[in-house]
C-alpha atoms as a PDB file:
ATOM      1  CA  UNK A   1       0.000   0.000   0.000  1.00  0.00           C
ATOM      2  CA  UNK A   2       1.445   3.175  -0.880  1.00  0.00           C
ATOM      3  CA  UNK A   3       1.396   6.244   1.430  1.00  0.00           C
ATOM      4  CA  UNK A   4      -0.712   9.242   1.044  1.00  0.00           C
ATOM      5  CA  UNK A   5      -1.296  12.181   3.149  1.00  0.00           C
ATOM      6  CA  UNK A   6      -4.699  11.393   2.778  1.00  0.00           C
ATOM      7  CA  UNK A   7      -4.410   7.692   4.928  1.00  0.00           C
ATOM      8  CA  UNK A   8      -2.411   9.451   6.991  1.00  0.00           C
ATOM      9  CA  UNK A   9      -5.052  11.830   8.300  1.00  0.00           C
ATOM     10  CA  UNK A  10      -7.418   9.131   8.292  1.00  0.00           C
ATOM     11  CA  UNK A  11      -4.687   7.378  10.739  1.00  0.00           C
ATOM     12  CA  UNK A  12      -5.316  10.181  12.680  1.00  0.00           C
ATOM     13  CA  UNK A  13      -8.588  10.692  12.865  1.00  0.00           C
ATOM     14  CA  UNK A  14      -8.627   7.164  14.454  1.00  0.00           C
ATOM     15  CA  UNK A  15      -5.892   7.855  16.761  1.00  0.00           C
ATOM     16  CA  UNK A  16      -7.385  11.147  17.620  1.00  0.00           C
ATOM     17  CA  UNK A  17     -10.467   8.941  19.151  1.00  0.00           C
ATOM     18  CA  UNK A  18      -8.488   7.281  21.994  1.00  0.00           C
ATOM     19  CA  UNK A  19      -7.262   8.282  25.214  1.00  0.00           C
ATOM     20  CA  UNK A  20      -4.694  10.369  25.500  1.00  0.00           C
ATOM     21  CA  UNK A  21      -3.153   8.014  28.013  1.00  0.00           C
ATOM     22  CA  UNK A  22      -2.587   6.228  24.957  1.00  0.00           C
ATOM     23  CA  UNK A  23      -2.505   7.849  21.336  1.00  0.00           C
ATOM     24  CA  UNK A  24       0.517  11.009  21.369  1.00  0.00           C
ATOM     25  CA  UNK A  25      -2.036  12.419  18.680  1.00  0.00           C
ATOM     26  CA  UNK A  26      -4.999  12.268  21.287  1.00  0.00           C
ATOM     27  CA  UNK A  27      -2.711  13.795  23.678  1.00  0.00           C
ATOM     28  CA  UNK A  28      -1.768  16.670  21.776  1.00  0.00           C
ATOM     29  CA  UNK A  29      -5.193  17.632  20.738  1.00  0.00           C
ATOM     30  CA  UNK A  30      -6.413  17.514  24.309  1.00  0.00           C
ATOM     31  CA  UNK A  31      -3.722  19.982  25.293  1.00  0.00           C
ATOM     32  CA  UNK A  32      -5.690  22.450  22.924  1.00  0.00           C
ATOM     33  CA  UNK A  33      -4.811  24.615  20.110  1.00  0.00           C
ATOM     34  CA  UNK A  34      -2.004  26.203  21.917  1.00  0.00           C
ATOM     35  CA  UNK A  35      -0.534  22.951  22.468  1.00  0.00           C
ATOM     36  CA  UNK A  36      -0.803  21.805  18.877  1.00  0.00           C
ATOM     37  CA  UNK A  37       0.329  24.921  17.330  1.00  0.00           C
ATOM     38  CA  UNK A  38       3.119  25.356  19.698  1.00  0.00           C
ATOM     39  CA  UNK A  39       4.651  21.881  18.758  1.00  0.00           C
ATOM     40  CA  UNK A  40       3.949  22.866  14.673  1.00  0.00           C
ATOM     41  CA  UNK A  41       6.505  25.805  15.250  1.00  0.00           C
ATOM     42  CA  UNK A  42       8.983  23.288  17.060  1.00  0.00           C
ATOM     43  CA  UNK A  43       8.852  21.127  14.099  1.00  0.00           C
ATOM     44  CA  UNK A  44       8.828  23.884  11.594  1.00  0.00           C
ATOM     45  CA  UNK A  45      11.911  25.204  13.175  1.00  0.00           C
ATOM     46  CA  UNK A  46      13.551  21.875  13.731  1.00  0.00           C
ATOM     47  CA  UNK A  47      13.414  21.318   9.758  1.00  0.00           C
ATOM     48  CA  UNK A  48      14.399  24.981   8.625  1.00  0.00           C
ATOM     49  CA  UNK A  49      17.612  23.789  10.478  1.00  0.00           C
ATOM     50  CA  UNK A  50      17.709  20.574   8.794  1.00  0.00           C
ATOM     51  CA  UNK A  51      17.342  21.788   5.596  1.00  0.00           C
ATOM     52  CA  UNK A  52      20.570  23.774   6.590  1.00  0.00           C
ATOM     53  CA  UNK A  53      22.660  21.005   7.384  1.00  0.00           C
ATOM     54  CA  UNK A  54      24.489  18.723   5.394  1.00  0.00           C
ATOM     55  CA  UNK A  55      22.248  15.719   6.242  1.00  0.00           C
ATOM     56  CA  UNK A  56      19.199  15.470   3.980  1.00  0.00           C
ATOM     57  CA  UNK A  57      18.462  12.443   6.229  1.00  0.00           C
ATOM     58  CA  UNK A  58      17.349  14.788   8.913  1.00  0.00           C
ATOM     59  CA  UNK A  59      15.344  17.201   6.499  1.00  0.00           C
ATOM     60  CA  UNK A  60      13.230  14.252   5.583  1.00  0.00           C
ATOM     61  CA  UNK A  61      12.263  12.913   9.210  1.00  0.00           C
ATOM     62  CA  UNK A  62      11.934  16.323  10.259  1.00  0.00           C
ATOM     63  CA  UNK A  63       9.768  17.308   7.220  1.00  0.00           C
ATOM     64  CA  UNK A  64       7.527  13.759   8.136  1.00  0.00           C
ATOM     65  CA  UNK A  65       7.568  15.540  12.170  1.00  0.00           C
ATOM     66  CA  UNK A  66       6.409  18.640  10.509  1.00  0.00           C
ATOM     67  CA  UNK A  67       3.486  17.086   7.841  1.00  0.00           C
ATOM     68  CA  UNK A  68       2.120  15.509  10.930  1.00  0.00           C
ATOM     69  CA  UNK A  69       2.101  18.549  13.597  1.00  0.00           C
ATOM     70  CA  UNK A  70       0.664  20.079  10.935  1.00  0.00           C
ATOM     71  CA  UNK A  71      -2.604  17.686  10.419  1.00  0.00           C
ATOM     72  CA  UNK A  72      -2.946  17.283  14.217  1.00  0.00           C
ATOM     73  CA  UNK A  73      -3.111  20.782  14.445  1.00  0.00           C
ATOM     74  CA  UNK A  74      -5.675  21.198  11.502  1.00  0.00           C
ATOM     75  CA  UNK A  75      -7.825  18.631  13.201  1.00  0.00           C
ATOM     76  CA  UNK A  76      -7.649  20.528  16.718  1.00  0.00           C
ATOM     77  CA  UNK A  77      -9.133  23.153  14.540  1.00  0.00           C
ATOM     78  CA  UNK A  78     -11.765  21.385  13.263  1.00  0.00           C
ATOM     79  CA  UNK A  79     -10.167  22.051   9.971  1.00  0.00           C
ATOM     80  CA  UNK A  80     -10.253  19.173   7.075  1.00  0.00           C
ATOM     81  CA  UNK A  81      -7.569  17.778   4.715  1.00  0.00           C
ATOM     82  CA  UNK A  82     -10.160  18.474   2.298  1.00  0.00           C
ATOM     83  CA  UNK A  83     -10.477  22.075   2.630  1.00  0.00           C
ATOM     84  CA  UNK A  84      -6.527  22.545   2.584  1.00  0.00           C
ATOM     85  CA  UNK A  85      -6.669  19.973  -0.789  1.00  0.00           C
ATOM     86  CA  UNK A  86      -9.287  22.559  -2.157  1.00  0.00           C
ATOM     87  CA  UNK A  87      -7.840  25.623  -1.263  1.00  0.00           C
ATOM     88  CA  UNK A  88      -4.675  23.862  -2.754  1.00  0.00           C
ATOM     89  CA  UNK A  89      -6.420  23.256  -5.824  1.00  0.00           C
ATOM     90  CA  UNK A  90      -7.935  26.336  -6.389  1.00  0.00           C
ATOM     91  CA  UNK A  91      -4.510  28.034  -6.226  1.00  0.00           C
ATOM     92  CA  UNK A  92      -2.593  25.842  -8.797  1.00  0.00           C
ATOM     93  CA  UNK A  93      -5.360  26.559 -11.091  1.00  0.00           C
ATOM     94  CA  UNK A  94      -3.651  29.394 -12.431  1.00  0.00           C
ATOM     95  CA  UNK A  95       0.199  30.275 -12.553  1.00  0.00           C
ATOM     96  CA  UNK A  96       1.879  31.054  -8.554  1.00  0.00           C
ATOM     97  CA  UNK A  97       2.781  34.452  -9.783  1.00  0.00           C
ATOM     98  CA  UNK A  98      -0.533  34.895 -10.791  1.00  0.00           C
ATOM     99  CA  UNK A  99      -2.155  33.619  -7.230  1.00  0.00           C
ATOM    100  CA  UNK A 100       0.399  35.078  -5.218  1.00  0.00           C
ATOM    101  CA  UNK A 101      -0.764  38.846  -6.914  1.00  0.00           C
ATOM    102  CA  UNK A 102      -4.642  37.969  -6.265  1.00  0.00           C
ATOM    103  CA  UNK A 103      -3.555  37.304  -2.632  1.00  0.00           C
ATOM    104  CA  UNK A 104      -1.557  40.308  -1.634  1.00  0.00           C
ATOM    105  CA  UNK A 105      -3.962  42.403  -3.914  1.00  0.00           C
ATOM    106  CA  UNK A 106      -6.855  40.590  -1.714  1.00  0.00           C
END
């Protein structure tokens, strides 16, 4: 079975469902938004430096640390994979220079 984002938030929706005695991902969300966001900016910083090192080993587990922080915290937020895949979607539609210009003239 190949990986996809996708099975990866459903992975988490699951784990989200248990006690946070026992799921990390349940944990985190019950600690709040705060919580979740807090450890996103950890991670985000954590692979800013590893993509600054010589080890590209480190960039990709941080970068996996980072794609997950990130879905917990969209889920905290009642946020779905979905929307972000839309919103995603909606932006490649036309060239980045293009969308980037309709956003800062937005």
């Amino acid at each position: 079975m190949r990986f996809t984002i996708e099975a990866l938030d459903a992975r988490l929706a699951e784990r989200a469902k248990a006690s946070p005695e026992d799921s990390y991902t349940a944990k985190l969300i019950a600690g709040g938004v705060e919580k979740c966001a807090q450890k996103l900016g950890e991670e985000a910083v954590e692979t800013v430096i590893a993509a600054l090192s010589e080890d590209p080993t480190e960039l990709v587990k941080e970068s996996a640390d980072l794609l997950y922080h990130l879905l917990v915290l969209l889920r905290a937020k009642g946020i779905s994979l979905s929307h972000v895949s839309a919103e995603l979607d909606r932006r490649t539609a036309m060239s980045g220079l293009a969308e980037k210009a309709a956003r800062d003239g937005a």
